[in-house]
PDB file of N, CA and C in Angstrom:
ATOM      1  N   UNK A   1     -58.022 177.736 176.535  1.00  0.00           N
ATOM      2  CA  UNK A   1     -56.810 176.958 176.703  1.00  0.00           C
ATOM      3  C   UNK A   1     -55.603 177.848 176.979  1.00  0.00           C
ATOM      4  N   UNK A   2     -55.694 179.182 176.121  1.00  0.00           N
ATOM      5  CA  UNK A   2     -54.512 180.022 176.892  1.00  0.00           C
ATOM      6  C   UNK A   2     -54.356 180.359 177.756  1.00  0.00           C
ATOM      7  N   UNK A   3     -55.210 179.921 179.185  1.00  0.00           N
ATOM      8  CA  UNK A   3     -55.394 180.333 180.496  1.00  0.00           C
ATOM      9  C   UNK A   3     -54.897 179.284 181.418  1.00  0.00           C
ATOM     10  N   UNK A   4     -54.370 177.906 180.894  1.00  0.00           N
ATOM     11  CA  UNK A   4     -53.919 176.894 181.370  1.00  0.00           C
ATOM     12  C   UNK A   4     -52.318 177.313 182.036  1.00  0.00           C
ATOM     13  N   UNK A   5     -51.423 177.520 181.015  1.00  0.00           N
ATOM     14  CA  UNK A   5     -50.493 177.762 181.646  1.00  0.00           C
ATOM     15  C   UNK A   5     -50.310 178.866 182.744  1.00  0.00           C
ATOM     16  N   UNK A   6     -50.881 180.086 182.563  1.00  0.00           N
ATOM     17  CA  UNK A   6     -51.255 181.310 183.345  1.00  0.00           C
ATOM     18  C   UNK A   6     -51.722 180.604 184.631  1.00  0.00           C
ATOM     19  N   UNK A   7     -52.335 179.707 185.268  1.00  0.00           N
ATOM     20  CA  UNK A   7     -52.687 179.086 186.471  1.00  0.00           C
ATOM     21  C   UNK A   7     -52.211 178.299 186.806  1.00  0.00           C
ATOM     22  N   UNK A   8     -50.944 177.238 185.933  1.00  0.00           N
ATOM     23  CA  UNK A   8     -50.378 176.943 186.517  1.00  0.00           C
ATOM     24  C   UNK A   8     -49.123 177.050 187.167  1.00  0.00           C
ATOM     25  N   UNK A   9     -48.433 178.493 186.294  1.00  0.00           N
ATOM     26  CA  UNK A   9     -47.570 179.577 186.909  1.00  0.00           C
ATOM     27  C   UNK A   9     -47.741 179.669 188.367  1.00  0.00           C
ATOM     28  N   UNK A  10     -49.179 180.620 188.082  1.00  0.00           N
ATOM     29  CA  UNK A  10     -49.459 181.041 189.369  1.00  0.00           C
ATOM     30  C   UNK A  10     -49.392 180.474 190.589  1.00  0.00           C
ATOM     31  N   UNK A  11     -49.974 178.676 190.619  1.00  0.00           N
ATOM     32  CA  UNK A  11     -49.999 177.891 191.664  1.00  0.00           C
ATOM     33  C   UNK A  11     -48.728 177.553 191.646  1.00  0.00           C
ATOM     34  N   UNK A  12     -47.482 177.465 191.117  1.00  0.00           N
ATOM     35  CA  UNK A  12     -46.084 176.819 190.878  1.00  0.00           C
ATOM     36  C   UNK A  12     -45.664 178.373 191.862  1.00  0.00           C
ATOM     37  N   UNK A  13     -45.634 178.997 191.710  1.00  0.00           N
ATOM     38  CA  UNK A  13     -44.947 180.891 191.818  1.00  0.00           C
ATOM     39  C   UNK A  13     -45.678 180.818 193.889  1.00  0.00           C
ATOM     40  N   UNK A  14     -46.893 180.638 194.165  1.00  0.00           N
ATOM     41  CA  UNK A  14     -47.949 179.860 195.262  1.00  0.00           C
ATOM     42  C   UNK A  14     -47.343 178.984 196.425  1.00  0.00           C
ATOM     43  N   UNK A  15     -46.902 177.760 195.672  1.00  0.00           N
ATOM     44  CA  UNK A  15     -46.330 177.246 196.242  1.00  0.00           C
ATOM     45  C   UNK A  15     -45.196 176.740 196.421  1.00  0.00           C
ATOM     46  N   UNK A  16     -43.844 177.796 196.092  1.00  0.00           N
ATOM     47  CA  UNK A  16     -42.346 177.915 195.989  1.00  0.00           C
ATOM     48  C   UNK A  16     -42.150 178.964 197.038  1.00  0.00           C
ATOM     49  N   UNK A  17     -43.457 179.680 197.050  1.00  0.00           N
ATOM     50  CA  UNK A  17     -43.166 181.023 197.492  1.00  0.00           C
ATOM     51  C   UNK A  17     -43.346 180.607 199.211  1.00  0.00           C
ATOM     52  N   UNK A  18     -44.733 179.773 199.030  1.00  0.00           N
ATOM     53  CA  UNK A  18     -45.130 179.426 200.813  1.00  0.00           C
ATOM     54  C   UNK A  18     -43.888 178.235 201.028  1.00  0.00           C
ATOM     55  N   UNK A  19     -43.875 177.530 200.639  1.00  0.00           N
ATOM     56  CA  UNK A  19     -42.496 176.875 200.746  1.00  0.00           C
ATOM     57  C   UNK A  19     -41.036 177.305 201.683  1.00  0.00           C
ATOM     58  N   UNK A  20     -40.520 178.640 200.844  1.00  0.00           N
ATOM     59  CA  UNK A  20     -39.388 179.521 200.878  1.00  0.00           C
ATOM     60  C   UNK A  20     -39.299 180.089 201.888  1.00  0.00           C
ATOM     61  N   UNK A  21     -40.828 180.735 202.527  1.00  0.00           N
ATOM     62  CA  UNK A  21     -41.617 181.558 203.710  1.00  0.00           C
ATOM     63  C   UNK A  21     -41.198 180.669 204.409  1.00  0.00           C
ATOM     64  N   UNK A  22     -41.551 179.420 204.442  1.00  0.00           N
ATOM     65  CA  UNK A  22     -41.744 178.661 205.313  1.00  0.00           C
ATOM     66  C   UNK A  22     -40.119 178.033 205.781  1.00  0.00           C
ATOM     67  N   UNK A  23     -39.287 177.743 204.825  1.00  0.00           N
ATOM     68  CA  UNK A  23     -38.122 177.559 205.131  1.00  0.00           C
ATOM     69  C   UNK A  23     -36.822 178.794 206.441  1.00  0.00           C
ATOM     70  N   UNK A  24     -37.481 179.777 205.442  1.00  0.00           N
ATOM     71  CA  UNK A  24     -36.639 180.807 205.982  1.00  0.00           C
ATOM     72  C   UNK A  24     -36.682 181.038 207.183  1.00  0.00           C
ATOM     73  N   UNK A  25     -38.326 181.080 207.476  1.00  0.00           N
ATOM     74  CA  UNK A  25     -38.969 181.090 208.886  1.00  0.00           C
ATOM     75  C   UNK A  25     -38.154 179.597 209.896  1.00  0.00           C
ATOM     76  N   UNK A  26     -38.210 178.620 209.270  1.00  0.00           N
ATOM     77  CA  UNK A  26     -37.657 177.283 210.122  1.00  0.00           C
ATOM     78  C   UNK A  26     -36.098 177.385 210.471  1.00  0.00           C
ATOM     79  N   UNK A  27     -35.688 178.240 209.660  1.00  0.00           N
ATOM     80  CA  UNK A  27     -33.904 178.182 209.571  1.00  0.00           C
ATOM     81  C   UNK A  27     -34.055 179.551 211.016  1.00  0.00           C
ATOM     82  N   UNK A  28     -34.534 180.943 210.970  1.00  0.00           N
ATOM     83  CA  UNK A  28     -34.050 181.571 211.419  1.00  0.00           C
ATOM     84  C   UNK A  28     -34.530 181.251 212.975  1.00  0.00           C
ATOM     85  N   UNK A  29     -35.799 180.584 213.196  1.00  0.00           N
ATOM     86  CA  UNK A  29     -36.277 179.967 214.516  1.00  0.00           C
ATOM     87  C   UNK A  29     -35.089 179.103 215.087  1.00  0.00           C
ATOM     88  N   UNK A  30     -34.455 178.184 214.304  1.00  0.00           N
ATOM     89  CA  UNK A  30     -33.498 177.388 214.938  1.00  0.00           C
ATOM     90  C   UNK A  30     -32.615 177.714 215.419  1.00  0.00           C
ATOM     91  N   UNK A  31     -31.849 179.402 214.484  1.00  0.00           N
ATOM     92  CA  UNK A  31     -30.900 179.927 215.100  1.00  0.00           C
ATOM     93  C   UNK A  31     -31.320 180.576 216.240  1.00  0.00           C
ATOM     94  N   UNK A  32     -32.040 181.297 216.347  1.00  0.00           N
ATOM     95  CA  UNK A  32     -32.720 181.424 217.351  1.00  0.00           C
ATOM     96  C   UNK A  32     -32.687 180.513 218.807  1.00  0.00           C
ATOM     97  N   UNK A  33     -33.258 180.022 218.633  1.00  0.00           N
ATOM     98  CA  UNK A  33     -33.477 178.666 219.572  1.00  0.00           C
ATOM     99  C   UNK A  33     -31.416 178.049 219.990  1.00  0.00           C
ATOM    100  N   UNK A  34     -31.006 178.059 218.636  1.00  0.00           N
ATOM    101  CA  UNK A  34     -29.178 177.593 219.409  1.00  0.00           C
ATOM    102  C   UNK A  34     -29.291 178.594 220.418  1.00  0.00           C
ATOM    103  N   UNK A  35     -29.226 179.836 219.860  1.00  0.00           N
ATOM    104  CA  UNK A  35     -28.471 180.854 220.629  1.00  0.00           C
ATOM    105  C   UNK A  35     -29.204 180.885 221.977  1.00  0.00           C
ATOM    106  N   UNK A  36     -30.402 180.760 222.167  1.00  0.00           N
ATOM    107  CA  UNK A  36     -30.378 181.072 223.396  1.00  0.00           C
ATOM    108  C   UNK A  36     -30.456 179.753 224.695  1.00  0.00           C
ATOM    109  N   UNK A  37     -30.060 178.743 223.822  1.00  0.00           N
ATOM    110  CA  UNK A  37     -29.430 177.565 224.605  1.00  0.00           C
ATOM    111  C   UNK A  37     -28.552 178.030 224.537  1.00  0.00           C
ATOM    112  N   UNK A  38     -27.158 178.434 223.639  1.00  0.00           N
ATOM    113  CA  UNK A  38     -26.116 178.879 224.407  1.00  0.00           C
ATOM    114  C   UNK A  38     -25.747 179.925 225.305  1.00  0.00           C
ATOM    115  N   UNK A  39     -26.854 181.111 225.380  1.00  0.00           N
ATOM    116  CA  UNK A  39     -26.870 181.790 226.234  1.00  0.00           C
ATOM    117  C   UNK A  39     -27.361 181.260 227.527  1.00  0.00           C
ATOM    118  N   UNK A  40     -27.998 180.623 227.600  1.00  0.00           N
ATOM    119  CA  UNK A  40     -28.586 179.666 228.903  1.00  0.00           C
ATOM    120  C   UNK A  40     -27.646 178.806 229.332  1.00  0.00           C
ATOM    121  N   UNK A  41     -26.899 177.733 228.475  1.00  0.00           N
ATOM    122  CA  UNK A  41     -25.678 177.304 229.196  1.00  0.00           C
ATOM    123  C   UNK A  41     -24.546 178.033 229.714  1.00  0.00           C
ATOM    124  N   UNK A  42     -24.338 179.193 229.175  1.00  0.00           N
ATOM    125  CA  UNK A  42     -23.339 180.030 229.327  1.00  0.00           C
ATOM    126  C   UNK A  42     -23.627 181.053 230.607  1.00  0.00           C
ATOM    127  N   UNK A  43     -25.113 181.500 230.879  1.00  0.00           N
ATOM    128  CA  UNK A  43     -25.500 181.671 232.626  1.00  0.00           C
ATOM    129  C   UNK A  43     -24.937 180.316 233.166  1.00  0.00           C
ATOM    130  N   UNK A  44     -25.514 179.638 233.040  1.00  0.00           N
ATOM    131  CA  UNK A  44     -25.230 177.990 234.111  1.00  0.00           C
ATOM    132  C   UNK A  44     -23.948 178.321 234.122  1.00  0.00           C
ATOM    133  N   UNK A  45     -23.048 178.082 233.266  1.00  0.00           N
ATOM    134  CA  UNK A  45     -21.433 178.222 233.904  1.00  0.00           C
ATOM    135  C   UNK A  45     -20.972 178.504 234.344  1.00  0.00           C
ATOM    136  N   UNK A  46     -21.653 180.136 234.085  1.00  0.00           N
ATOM    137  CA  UNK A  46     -20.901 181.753 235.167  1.00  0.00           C
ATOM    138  C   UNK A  46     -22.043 181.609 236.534  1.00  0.00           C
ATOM    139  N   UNK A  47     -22.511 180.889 237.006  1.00  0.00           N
ATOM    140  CA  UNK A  47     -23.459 180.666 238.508  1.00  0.00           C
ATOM    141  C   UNK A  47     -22.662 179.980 239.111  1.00  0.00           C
ATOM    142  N   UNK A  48     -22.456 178.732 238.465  1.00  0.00           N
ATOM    143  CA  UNK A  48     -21.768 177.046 239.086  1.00  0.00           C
ATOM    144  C   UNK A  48     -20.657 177.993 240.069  1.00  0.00           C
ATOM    145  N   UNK A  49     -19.682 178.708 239.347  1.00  0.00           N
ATOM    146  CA  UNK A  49     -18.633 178.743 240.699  1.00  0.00           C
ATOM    147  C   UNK A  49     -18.871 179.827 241.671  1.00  0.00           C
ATOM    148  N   UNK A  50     -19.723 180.707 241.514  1.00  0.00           N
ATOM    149  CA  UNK A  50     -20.515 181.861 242.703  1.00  0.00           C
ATOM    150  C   UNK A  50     -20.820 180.893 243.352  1.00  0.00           C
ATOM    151  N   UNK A  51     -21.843 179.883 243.207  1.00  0.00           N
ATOM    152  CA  UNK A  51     -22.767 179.202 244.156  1.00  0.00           C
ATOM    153  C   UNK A  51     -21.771 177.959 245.301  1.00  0.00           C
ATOM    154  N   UNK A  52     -20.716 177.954 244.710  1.00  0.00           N
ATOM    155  CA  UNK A  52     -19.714 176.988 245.770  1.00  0.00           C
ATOM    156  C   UNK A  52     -18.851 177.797 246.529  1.00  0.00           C
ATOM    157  N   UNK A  53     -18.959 178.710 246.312  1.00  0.00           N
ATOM    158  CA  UNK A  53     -18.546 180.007 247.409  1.00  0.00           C
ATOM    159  C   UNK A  53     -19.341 179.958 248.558  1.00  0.00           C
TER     160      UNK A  53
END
């Protein structure tokens, strides 16, 4: 019975941890992903008036 709490640490500690991984990973992809839509709109802008030349 003293091995009960010890495993359920472990699976609590398991799955906070893949959780956290998993958050951090989703947050820094998104920034990611803004920025290089705004770098992509921000080509489009600087083209638009070359190309009506």
């Amino acid at each position: 019975m003293d091995w009960v709490p010890i495993v359920f640490i472990m699976f609590k500690v398991a799955v906070f941890g893949t959780g956290m991984f998993f958050a951090i990973k989703w947050h820094y992809d998104q920034g990611k992903k803004a920025k290089n839509e705004a770098g992509r709109s921000q080509m489009l802008a600087e083209r638009r008036p070359g190309a009506s030349e």
